[in-house]
Protein backbone atom coordinates (compact mmCIF):
# COMPACT_ATOMS: atom_id res chain seq x y z
CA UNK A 1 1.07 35.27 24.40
CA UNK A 2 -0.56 33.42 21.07
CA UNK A 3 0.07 29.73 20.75
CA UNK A 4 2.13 29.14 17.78
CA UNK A 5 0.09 26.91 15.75
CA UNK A 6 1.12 25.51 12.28
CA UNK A 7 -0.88 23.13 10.15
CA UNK A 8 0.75 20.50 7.51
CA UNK A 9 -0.35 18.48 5.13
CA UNK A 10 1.70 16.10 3.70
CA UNK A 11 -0.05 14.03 0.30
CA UNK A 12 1.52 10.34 -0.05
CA UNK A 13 1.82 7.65 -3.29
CA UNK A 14 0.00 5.22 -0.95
CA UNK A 15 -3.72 4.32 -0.63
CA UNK A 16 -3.94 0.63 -1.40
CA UNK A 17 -1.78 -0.26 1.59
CA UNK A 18 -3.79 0.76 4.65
CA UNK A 19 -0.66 -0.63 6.67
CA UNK A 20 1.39 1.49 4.97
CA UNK A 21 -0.33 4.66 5.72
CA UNK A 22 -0.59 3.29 9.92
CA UNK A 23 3.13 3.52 9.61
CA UNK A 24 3.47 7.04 8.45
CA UNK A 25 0.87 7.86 11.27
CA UNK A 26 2.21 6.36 13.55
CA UNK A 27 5.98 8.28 12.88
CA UNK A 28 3.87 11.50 12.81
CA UNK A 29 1.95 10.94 16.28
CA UNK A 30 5.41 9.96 17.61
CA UNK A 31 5.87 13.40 18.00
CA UNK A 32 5.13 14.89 21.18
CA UNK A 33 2.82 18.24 20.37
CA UNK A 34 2.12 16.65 17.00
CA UNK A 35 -1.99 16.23 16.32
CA UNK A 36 -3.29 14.06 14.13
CA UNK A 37 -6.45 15.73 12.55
CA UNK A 38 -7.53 14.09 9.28
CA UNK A 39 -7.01 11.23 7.30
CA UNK A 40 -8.42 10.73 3.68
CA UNK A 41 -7.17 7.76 1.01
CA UNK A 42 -8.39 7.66 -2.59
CA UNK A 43 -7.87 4.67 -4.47
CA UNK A 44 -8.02 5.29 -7.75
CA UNK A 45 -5.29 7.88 -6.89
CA UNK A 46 -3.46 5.77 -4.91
CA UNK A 47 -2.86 8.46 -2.72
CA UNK A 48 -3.26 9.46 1.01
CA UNK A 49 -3.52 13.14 2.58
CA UNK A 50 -2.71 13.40 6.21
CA UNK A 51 -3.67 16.54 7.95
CA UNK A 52 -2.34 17.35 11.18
CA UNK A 53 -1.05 20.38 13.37
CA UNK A 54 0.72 22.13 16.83
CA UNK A 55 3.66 23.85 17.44
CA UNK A 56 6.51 24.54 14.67
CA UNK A 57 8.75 21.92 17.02
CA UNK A 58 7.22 19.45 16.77
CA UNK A 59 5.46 19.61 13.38
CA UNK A 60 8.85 19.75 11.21
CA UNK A 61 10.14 16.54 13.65
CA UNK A 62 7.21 15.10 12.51
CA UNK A 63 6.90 15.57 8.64
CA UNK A 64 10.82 14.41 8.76
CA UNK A 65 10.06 11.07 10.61
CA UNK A 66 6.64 10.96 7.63
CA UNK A 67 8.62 11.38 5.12
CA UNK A 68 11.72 8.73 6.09
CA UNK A 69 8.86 6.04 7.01
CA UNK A 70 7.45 6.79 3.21
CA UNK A 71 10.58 6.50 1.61
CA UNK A 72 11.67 3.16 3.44
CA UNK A 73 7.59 1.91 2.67
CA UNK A 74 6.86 3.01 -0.62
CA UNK A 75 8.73 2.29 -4.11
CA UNK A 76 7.71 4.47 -6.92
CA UNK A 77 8.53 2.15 -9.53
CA UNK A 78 5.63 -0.34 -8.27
CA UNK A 79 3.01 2.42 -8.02
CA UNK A 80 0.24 3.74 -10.25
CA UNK A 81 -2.63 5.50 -9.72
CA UNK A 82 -4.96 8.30 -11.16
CA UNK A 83 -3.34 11.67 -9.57
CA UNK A 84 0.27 13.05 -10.70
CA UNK A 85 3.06 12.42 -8.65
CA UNK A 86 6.85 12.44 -8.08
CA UNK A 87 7.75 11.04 -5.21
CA UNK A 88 6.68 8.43 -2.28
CA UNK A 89 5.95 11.66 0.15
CA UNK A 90 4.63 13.66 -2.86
CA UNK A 91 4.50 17.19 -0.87
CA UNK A 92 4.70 18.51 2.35
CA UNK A 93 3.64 21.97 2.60
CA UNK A 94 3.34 24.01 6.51
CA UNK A 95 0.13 26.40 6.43
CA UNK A 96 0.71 29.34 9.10
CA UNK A 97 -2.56 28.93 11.76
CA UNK A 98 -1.67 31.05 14.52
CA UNK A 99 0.73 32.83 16.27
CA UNK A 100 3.53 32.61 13.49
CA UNK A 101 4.88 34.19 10.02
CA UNK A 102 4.21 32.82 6.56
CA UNK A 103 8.07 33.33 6.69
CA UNK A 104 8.57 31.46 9.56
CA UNK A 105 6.68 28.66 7.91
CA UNK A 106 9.08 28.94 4.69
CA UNK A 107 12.28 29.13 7.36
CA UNK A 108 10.83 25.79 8.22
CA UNK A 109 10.50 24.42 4.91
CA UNK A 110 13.81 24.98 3.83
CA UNK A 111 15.05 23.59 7.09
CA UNK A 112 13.13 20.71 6.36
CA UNK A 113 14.36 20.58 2.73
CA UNK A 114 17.75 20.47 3.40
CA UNK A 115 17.48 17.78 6.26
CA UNK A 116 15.78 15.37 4.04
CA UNK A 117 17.75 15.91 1.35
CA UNK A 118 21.17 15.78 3.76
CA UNK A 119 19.66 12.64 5.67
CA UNK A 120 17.53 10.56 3.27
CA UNK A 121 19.52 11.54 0.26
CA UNK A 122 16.47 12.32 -1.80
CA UNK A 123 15.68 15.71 -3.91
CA UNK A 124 13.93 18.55 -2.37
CA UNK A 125 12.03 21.27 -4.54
CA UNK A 126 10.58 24.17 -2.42
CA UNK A 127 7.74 25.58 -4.18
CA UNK A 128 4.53 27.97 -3.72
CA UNK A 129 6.30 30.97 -0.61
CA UNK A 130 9.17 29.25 -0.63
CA UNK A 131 10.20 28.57 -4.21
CA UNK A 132 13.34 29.84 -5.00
CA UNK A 133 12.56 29.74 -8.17
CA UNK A 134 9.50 31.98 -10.34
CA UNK A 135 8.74 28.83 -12.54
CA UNK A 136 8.67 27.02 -9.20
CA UNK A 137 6.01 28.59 -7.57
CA UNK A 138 3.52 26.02 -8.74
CA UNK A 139 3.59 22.43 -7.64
CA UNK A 140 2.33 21.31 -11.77
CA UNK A 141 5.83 22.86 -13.18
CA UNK A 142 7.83 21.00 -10.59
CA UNK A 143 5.89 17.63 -11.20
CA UNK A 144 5.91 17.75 -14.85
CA UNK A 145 6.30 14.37 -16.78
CA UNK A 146 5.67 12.93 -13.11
CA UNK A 147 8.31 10.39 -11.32
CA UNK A 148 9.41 8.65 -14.60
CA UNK A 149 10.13 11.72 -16.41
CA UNK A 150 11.74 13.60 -13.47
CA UNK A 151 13.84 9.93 -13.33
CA UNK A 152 15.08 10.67 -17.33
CA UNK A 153 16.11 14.65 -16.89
CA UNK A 154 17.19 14.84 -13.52
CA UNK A 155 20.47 13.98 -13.91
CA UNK A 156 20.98 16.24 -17.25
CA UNK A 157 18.63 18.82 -17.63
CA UNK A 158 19.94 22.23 -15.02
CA UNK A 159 16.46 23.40 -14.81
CA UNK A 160 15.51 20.07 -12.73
CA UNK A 161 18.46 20.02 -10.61
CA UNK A 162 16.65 20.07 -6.97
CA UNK A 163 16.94 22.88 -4.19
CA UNK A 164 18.68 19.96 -1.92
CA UNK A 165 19.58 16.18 -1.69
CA UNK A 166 21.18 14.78 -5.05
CA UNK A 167 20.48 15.38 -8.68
CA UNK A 168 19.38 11.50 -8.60
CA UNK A 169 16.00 9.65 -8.04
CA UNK A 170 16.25 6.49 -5.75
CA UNK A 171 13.13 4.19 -5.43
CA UNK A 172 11.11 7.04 -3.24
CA UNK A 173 11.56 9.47 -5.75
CA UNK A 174 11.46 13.30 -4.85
CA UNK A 175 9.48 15.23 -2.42
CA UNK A 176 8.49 19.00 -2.82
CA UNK A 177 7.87 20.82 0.41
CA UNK A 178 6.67 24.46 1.48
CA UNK A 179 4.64 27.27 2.48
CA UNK A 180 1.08 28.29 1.40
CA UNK A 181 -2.27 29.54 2.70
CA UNK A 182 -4.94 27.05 3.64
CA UNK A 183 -6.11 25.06 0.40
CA UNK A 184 -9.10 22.92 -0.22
CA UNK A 185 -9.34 20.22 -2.24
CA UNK A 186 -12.50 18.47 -3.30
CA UNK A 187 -13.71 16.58 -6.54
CA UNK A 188 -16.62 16.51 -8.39
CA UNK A 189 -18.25 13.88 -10.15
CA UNK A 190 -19.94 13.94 -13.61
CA UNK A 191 -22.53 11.80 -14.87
CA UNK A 192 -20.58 10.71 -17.57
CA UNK A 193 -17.60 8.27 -17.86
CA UNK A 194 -16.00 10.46 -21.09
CA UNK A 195 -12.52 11.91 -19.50
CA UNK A 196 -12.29 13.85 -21.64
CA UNK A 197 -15.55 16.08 -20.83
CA UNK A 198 -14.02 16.79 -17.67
CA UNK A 199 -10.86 17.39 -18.79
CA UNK A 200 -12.25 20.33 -20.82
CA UNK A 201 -13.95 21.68 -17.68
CA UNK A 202 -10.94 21.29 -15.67
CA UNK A 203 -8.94 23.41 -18.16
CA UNK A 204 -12.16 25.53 -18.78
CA UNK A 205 -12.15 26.62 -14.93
CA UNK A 206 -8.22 26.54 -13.67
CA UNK A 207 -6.28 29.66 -13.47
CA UNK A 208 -3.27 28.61 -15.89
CA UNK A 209 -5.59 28.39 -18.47
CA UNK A 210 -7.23 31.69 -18.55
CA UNK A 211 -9.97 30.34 -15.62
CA UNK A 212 -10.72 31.59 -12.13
CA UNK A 213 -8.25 32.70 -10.12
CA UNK A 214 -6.90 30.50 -7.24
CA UNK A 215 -7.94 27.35 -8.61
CA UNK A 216 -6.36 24.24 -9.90
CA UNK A 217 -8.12 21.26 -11.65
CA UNK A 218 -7.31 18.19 -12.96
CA UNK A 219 -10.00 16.06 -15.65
CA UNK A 220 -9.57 12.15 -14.30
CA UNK A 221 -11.44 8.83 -14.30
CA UNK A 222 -12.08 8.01 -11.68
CA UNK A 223 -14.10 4.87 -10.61
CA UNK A 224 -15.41 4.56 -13.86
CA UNK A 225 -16.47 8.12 -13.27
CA UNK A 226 -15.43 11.34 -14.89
CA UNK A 227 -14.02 13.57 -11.86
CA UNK A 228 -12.86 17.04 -12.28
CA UNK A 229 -10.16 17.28 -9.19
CA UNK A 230 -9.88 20.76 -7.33
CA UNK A 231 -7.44 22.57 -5.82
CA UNK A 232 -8.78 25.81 -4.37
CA UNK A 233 -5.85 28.08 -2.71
CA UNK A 234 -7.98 30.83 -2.07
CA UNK A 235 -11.58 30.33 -1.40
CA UNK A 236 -12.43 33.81 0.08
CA UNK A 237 -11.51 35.70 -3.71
CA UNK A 238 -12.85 32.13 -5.26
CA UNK A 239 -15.53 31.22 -3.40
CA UNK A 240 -16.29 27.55 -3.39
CA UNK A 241 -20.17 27.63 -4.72
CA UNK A 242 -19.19 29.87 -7.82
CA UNK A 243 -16.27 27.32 -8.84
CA UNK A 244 -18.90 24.73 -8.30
CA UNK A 245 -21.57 26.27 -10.39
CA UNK A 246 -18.70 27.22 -13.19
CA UNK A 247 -18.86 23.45 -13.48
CA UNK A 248 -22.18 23.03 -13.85
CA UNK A 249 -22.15 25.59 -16.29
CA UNK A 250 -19.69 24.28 -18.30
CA UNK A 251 -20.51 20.49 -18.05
CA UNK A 252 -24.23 21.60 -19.58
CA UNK A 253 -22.62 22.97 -22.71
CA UNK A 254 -21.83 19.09 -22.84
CA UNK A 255 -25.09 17.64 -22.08
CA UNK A 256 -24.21 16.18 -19.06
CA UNK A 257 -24.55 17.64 -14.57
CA UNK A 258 -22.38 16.75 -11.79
CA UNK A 259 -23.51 13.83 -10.12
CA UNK A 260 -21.73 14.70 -6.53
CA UNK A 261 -18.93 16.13 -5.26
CA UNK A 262 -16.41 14.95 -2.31
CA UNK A 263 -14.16 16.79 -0.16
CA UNK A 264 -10.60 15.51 0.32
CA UNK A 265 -8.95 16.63 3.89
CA UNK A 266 -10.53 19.69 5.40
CA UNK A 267 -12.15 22.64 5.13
CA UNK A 268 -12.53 25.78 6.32
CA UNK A 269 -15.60 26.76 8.54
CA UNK A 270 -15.94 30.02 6.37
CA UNK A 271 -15.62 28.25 3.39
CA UNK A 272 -19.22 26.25 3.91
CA UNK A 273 -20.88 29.46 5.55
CA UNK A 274 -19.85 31.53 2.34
CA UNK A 275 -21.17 28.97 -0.28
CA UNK A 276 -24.47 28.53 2.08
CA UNK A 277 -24.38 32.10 1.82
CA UNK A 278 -23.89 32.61 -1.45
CA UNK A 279 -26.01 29.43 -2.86
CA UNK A 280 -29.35 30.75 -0.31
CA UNK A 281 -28.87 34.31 -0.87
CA UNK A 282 -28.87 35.38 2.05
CA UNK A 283 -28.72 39.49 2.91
CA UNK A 284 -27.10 41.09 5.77
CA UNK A 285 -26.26 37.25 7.06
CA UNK A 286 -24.10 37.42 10.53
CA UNK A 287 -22.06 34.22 11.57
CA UNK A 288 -23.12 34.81 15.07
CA UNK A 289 -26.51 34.00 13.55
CA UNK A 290 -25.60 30.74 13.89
CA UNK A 291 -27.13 28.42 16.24
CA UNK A 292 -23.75 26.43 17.30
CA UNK A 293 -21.53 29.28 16.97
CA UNK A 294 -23.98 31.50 19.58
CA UNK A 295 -23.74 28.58 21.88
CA UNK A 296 -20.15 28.01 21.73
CA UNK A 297 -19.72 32.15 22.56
CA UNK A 298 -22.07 31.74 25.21
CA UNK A 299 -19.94 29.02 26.91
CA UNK A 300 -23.03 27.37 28.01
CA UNK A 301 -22.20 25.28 30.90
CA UNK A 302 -24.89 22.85 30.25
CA UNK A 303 -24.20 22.29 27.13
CA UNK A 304 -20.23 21.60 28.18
CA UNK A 305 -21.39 19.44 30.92
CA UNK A 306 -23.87 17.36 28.50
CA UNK A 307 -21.19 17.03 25.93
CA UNK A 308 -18.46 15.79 28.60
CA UNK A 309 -20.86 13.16 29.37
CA UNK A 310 -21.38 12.06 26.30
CA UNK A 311 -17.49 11.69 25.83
CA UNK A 312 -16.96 9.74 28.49
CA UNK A 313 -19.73 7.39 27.83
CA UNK A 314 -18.59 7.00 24.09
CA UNK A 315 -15.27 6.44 25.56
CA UNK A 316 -15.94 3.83 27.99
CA UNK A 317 -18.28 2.24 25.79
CA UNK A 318 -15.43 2.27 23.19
CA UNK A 319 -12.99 0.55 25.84
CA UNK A 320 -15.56 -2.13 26.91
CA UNK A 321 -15.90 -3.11 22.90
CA UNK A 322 -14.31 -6.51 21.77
CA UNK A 323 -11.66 -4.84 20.00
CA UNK A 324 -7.92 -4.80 20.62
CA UNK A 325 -8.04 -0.79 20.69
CA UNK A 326 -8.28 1.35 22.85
CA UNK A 327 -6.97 -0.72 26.15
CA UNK A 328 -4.79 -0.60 28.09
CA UNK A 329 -2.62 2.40 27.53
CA UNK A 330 -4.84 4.80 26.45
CA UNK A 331 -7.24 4.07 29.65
CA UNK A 332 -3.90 4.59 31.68
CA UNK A 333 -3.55 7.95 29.52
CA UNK A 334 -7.73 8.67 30.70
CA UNK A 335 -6.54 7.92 34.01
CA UNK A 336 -3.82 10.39 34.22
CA UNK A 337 -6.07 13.03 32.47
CA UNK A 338 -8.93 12.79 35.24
CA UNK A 339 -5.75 13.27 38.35
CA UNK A 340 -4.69 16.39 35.90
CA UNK A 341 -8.18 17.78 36.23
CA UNK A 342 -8.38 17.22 40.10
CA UNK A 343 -5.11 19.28 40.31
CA UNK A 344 -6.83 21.84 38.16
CA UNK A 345 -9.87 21.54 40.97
CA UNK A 346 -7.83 22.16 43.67
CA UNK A 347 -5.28 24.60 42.35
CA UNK A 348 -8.30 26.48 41.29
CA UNK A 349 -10.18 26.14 44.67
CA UNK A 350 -7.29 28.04 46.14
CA UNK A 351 -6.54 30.85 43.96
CA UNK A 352 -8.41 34.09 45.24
CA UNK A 353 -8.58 32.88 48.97
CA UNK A 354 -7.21 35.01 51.74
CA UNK A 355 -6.10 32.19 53.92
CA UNK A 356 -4.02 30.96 51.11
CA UNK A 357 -2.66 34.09 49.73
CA UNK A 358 1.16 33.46 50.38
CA UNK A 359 0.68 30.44 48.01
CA UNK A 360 -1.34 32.40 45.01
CA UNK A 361 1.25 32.59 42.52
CA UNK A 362 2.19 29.23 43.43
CA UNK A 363 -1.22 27.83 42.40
CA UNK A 364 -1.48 30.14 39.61
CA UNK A 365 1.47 28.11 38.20
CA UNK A 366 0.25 24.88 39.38
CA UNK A 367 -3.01 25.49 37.33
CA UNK A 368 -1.30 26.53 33.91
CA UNK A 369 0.87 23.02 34.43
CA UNK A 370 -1.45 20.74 34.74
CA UNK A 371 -4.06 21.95 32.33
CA UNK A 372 -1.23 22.02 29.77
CA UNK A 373 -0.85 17.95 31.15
CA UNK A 374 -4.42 17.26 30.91
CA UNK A 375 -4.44 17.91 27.48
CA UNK A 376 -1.29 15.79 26.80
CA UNK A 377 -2.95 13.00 28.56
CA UNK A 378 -5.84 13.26 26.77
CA UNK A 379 -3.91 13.54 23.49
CA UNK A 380 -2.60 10.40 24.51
CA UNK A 381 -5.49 8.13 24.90
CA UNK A 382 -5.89 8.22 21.05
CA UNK A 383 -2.18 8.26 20.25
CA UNK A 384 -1.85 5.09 22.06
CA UNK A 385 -4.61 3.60 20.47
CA UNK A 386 -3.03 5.10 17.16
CA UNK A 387 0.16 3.46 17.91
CA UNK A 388 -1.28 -0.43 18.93
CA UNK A 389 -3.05 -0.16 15.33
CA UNK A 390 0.58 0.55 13.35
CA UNK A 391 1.95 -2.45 15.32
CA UNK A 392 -0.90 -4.39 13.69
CA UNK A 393 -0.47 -2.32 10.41
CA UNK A 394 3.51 -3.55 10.14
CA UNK A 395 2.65 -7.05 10.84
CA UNK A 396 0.13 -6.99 7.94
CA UNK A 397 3.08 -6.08 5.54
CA UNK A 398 3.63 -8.19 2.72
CA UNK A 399 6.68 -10.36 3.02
CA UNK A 400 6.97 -12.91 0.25
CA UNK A 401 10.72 -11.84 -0.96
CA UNK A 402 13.83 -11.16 1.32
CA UNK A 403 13.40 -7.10 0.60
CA UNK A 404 10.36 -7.40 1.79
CA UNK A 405 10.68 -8.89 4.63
CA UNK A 406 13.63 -6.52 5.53
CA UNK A 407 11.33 -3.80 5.39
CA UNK A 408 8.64 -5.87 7.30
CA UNK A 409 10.99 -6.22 10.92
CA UNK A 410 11.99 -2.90 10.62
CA UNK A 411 8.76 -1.22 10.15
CA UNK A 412 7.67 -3.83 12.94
CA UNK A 413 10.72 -2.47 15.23
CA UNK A 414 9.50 1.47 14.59
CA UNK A 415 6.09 0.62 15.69
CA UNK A 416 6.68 -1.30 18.77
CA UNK A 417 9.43 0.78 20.08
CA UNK A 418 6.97 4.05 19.49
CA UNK A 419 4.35 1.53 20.79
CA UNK A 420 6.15 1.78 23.79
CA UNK A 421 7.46 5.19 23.82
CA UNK A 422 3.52 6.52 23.87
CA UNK A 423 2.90 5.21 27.40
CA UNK A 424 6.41 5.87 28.43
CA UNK A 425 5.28 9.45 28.04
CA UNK A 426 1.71 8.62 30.17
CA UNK A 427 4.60 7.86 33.12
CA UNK A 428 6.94 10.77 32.41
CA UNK A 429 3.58 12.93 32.45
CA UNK A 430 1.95 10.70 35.41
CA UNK A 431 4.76 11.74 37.56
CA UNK A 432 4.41 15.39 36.68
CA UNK A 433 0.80 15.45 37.85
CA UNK A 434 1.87 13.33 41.12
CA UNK A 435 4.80 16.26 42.40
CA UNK A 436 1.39 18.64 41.70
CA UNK A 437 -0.76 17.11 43.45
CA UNK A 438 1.23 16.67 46.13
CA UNK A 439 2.13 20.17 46.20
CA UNK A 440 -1.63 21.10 46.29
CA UNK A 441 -2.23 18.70 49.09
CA UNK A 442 0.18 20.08 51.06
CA UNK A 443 -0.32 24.07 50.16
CA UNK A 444 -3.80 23.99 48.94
CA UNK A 445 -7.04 24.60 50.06
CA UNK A 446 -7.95 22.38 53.16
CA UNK A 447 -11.28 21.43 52.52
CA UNK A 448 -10.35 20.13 49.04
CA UNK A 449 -7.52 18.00 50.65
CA UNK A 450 -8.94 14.69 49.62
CA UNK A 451 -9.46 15.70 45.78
CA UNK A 452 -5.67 16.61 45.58
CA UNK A 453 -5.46 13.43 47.28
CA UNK A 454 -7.21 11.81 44.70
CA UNK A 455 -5.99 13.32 41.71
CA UNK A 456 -2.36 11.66 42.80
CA UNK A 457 -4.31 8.55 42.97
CA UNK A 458 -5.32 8.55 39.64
CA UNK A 459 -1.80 9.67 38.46
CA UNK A 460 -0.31 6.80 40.04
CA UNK A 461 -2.74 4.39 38.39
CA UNK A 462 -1.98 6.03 35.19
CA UNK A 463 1.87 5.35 35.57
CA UNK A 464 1.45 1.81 36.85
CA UNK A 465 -0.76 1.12 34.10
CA UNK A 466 1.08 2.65 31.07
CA UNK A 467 4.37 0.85 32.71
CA UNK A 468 2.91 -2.32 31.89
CA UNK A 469 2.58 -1.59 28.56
CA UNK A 470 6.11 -0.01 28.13
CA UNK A 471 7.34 -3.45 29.42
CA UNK A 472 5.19 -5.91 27.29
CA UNK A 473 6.10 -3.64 24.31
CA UNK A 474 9.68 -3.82 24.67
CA UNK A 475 9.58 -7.11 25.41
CA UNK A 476 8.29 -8.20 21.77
CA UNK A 477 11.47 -6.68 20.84
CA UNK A 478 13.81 -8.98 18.91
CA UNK A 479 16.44 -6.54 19.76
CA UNK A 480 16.25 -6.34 23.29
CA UNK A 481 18.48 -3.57 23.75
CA UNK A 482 16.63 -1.08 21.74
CA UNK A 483 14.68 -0.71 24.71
CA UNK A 484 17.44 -0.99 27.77
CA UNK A 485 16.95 2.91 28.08
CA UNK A 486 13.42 3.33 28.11
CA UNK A 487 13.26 0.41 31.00
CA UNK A 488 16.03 2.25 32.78
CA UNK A 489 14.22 5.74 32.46
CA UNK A 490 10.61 3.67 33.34
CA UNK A 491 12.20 2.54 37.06
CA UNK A 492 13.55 5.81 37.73
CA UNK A 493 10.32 7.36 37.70
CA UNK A 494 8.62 4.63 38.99
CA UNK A 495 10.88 5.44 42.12
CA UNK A 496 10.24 9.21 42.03
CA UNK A 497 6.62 7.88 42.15
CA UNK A 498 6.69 6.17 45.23
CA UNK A 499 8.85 8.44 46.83
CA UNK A 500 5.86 11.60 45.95
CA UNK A 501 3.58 8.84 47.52
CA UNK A 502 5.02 8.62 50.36
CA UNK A 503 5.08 12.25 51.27
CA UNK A 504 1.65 12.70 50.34
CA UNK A 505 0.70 9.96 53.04
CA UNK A 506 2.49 12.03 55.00
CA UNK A 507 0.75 15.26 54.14
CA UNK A 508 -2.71 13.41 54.63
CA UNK A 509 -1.41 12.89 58.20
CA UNK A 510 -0.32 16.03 59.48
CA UNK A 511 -3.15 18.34 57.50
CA UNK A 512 -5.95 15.69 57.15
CA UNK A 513 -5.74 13.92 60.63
CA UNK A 514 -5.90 10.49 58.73
């Protein structure tokens, strides 16, 4: 069966205030499943695109808790910048990857919609597959006259009224979400400082005004720059390298070239190889003519092994660095990942031997769980580093008036208790790999005994580790009961733990002689 697999990537009125931004992280990666992939901030835009992805679950929990944390952290009326906008989480849009509908991904945005609107009282427009609305379909129409005009007509003008929430703007403004095909965005730079050069080349080139299809352009200044801004929504029938050289083409006619050009998010693989393609002209070109891609089909264990290394060095070298992050938890998270793999070892040592073939399906199972573990673990050494930097983010917010301070112990509260909730999830996942473990230690293959052994070792060093952390995180709390249940939940598994432990002693006894 496919892996569902959705992408989203929500754009925020937020660049100047890096703390900001670590708090709408860290409510995204407080979503179990939920991958953080990219992170790009413009400052003369004052705006910040988040990329991330995994399964429909867990990406709609997290755009919700993105967008609440943005409207509680960001106040339209205090915020300029370069780039149109009309609302605090400015859009929010799910991109089908694998294994799922584009109408699954508009289901979603409408369910989203009409949470935010219900919950957060703010005003949802659905737009590209899942406007409701012709005029709708593009995001310009909806954000015309940006937040301040939206603010005047809202409340009068029918044709504004919002798909959900109230026909009112509050201080975070309104939010359009829904369902397109991957997009890339990317700017390029003139070598002029007139605007208005490259707002005739942005008009020259988008599709609304009789330019190539599938694109979208804006004509800015930006850092005393000209900048024509790109939204590309379907590079395959527009190519990237013949919208690039439409704007060198055009930008001659006024005596000046394009000076460089930046991507904002991500891209495609495809989309590089076709403007490579296309820019070298290339004839009868194969991707599996290239170099990495051949390797990575080859599944060259050398190179795997090489590149594992290499991880694990950076790793450790990035533990033993004076910095506050990664520590603690996420080496408790590395810990639990390496027992994973040993159950993985074992499992896999036993699967397709005679001796053990009353137990086959059983390891068969065994395998599928913890690899699906090891990968949360491993997810988790970065999400707990993620999570120690938003702490630090919130107590970097500004708090010279009362409102601000408000905001300042809340946003502080989020990020400790999710602080704390990461390596809670190290123990509910450490105790997982532990029952395995023990399982293959008593079922598994004989000789490899000792590595099942280990791998519970490792598991329990993970929980006792990441239990530490729960505690000192909850601790900070002002509110001590916020975190009554997480402390009751920690010493409940901290009990399962030693009561795996103690049959596995057992185990090593009667099988292993020790």
């Amino acid at each position: 069966m496919t892996t569902q697999l959705i992408e989203c990537i929500p754009n925020f009125s937020e660049a100047r205030r890096p703390e900001v931004i670590d708090q709408i992280v860290a409510a995204i990666t407080s979503v179990q499943g939920a991958r953080l992939l990219d992170r790009s901030s413009d400052l003369d835009h004052n705006r910040t695109v988040l990329t991330y992805a995994g399964p429909p679950e867990a990406v709609e929990e997290a755009a919700f808790r993105a967008i609440k944390t943005a409207s509680e952290l960001i106040d339209l009326n205090h915020h300029t910048g370069e780039h149109p906008r009309i609302g605090a989480t400015d859009v929010c849009p799910f991109v089908p990857i694998s294994g799922i509908t584009m109408d699954e991904c508009i289901a979603m945005a409408k369910r989203l919609g009409e949470r935010v609107g219900r919950e957060l009282q703010i005003p949802v427009y659905l737009y590209e597959f899942a406007a409701t609305r012709p005029e709708r379909t593009n995001l310009e129409n909806i954000r015309r006259g940006q937040y301040e005009g939206l603010k005047s007509e809202i409340e009068s003008n029918p044709g504004r009224k919002p798909d959900y929430g109230p026909a009112k703007l509050g201080p975070a403004g309104a939010t359009v979400i829904g369902a397109r095909n991957p997009l890339i965005a990317f700017n390029v730079y003139l070598t002029t400082a007139e605007v208005d050069i490259a707002k005739k080349i942005a008009k020259a080139i988008r599709q609304s005004s009789g330019g190539m299809r599938y694109v979208k352009s804006l004509g800015l200044l930006v850092e005393g720059r000209a900048q024509v801004s790109i939204n590309l929504t379907n590079f395959r029938e527009s190519p990237i390298g013949r919208v690039v050289e439409m704007i060198r083409r055009e930008a001659q006619r006024y005596g000046v070239g394009i000076h460089h050009s930046e991507l904002v998010g991500l891209i495609p693989q495809d989309a590089l190889i076709d403007a490579a393609v296309w820019y070298t002209q290339l004839d009868q070109f194969s991707p599996d003519q290239i170099l990495e891609a051949r390797l990575y089909q080859s599944g060259s264990s050398k190179s795997d092994e090489s590149q594992s290394g290499s991880s694990t060095v950076s790793f450790l070298d990035d533990v033993a660095a004076a910095t506050a992050a990664p520590g603690g938890g996420s080496a408790a998270a590395y810990a639990g990942a390496l027992g994973a793999a040993l159950v993985e070892m074992v499992s896999g040592l036993t699967i397709g031997k005679k001796k053990y073939a009353d137990v086959e399906a059983e390891m068969q199972a065994i395998r599928s769980q913890a690899l699906m573990l090891r990968k949360e673990l491993t997810n988790a050494v970065e999400d707990d580093a993620a999570a120690f930097e938003a702490v630090m983010g919130a107590f970097k917010l500004p708090k010279e008036t009362e409102e601000q301070q408000k905001a300042r112990r809340a946003a502080i509260h989020i990020a400790t208790v999710n602080a704390a909730h990461v390596p809670l999830h190290t123990v509910q996942n450490a105790v997982k790999v532990m029952e395995l473990a023990a399982t293959c230690a008593k079922d598994g293959n004989l000789n490899a005994i000792s590595d099942a052994m280990s791998g519970a070792a490792m598991a329990r060093a993970a929980l006792t580790a990441a239990g530490y952390n729960v505690r000192i995180n909850l601790n900070s709390l002002e509110d001590k009961s916020a975190g009554e249940k997480m402390l009751k939940e920690l010493q409940e598994l901290e009990k399962q733990a030693d009561t795996i432990e103690k049959e596995i002693r057992k185990t090593m006894e009667e099988r292993g002689g020790v």
